[in-house]
C-alpha atoms as a PDB file:
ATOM      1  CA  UNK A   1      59.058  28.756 -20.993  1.00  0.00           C
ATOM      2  CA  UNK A   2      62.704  27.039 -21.067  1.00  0.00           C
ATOM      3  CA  UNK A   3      62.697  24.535 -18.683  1.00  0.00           C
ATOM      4  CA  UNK A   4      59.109  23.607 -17.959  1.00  0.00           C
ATOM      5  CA  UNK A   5      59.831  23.277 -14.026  1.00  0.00           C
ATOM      6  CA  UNK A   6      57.195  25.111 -11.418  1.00  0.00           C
ATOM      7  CA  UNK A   7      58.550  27.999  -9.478  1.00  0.00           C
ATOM      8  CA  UNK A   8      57.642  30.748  -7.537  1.00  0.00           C
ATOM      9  CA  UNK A   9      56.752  33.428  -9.088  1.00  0.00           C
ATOM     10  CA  UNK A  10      59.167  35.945  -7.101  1.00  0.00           C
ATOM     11  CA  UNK A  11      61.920  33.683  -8.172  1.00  0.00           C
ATOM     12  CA  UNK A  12      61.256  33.972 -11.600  1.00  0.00           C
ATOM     13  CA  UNK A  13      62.129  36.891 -14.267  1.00  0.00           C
ATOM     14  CA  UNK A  14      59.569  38.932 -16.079  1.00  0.00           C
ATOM     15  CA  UNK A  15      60.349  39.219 -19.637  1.00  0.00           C
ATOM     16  CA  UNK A  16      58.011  41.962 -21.715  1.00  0.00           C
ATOM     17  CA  UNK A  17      56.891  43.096 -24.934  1.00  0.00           C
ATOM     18  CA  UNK A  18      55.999  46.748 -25.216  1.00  0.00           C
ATOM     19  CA  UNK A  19      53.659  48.387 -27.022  1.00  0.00           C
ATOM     20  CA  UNK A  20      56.691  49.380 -29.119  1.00  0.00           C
ATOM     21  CA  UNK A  21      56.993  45.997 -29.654  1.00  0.00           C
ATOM     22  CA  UNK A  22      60.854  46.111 -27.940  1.00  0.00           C
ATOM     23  CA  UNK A  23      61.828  42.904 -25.750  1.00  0.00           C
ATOM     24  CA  UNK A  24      63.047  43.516 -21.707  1.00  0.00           C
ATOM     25  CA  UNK A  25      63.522  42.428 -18.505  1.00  0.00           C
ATOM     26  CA  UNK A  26      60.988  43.560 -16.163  1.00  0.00           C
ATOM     27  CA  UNK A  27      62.507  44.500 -13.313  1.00  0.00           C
ATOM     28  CA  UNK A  28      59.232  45.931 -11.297  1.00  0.00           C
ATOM     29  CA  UNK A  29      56.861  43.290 -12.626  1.00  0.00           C
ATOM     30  CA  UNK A  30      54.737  46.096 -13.480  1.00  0.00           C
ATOM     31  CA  UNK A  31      55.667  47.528 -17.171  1.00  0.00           C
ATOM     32  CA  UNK A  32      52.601  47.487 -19.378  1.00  0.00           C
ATOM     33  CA  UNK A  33      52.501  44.620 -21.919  1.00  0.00           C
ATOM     34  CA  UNK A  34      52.694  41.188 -22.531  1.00  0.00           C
ATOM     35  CA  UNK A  35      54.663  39.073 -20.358  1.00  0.00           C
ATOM     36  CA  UNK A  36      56.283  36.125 -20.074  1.00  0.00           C
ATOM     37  CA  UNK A  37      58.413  34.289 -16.977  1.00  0.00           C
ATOM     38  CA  UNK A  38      61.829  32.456 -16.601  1.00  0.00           C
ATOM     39  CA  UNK A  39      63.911  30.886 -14.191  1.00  0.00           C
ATOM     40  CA  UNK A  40      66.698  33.031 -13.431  1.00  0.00           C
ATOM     41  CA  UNK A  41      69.257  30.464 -15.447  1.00  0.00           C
ATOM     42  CA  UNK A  42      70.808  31.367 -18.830  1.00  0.00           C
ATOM     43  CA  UNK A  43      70.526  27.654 -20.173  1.00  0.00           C
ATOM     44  CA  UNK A  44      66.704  28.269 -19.245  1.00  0.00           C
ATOM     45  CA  UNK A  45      66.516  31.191 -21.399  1.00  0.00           C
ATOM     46  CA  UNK A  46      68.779  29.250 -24.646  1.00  0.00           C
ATOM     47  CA  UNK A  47      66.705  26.182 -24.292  1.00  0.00           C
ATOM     48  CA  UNK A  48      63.341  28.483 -24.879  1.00  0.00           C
ATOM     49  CA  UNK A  49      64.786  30.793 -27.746  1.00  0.00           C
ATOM     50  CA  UNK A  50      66.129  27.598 -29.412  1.00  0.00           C
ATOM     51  CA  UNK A  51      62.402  25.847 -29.327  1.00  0.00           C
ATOM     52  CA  UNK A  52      60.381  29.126 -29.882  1.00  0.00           C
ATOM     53  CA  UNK A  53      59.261  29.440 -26.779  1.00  0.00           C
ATOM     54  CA  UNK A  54      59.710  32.895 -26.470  1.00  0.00           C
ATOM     55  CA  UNK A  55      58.425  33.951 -29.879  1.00  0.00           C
ATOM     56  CA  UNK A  56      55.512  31.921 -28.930  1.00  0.00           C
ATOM     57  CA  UNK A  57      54.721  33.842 -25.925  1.00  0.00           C
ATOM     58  CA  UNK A  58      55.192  37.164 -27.411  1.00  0.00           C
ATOM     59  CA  UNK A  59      53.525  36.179 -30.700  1.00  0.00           C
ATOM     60  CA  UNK A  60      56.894  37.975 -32.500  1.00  0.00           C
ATOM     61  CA  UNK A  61      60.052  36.900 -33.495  1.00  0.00           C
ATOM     62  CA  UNK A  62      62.474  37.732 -31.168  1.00  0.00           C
ATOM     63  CA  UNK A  63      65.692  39.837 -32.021  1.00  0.00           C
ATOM     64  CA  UNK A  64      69.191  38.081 -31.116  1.00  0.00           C
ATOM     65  CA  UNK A  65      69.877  41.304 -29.590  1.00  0.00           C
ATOM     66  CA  UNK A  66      66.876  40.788 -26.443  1.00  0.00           C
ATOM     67  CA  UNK A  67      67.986  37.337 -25.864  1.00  0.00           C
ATOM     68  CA  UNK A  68      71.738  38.628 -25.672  1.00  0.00           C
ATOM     69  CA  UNK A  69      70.348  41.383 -23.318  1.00  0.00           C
ATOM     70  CA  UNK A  70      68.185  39.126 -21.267  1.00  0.00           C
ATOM     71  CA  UNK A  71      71.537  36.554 -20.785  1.00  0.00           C
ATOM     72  CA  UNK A  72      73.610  39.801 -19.377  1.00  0.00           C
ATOM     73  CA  UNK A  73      71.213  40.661 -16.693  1.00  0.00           C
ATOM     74  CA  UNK A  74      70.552  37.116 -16.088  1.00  0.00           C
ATOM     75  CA  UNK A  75      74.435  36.441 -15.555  1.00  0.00           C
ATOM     76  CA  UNK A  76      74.544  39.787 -13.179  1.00  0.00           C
ATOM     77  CA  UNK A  77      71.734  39.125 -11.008  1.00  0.00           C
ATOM     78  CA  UNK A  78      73.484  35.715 -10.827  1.00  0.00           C
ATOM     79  CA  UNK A  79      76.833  36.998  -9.117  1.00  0.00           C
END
């Protein structure tokens, strides 16, 4: 969504909407609702919330407060 670069797919994070319509890293892969994949880099995840990538996928805006989320598991899985 960010970058536009090919991965695979166990490299990459899961983002998901829920049926409650909140925004959240997917940690099994499994959570019911629709997804969307990353690379596991925070300037990734800035490049597609600044061009609507994101909202795109999930056919919602998307709250500041997911993308801050999303950036402080990012920058923990990271270390």
């Amino acid at each position: 969504m960010g970058c536009g670069e090919t991965f695979d797919k166990r490299s990459l994070i899961r983002i998901v909407r829920n049926s409650e319509g909140l925004i959240m890293v997917d940690e099994t892969g499994r959570m019911n609702g629709r997804g969307a994949y990353i690379c596991p880099s925070v300037s990734c995840l800035e490049t597609a919330f600044k061009k609507h990538g994101l909202e795109r996928a999930f056919k919602t805006p998307v709250p500041k407060e997911a993308l801050d989320s999303i950036s402080e598991y990012i920058k923990a899985r990271a270390t």
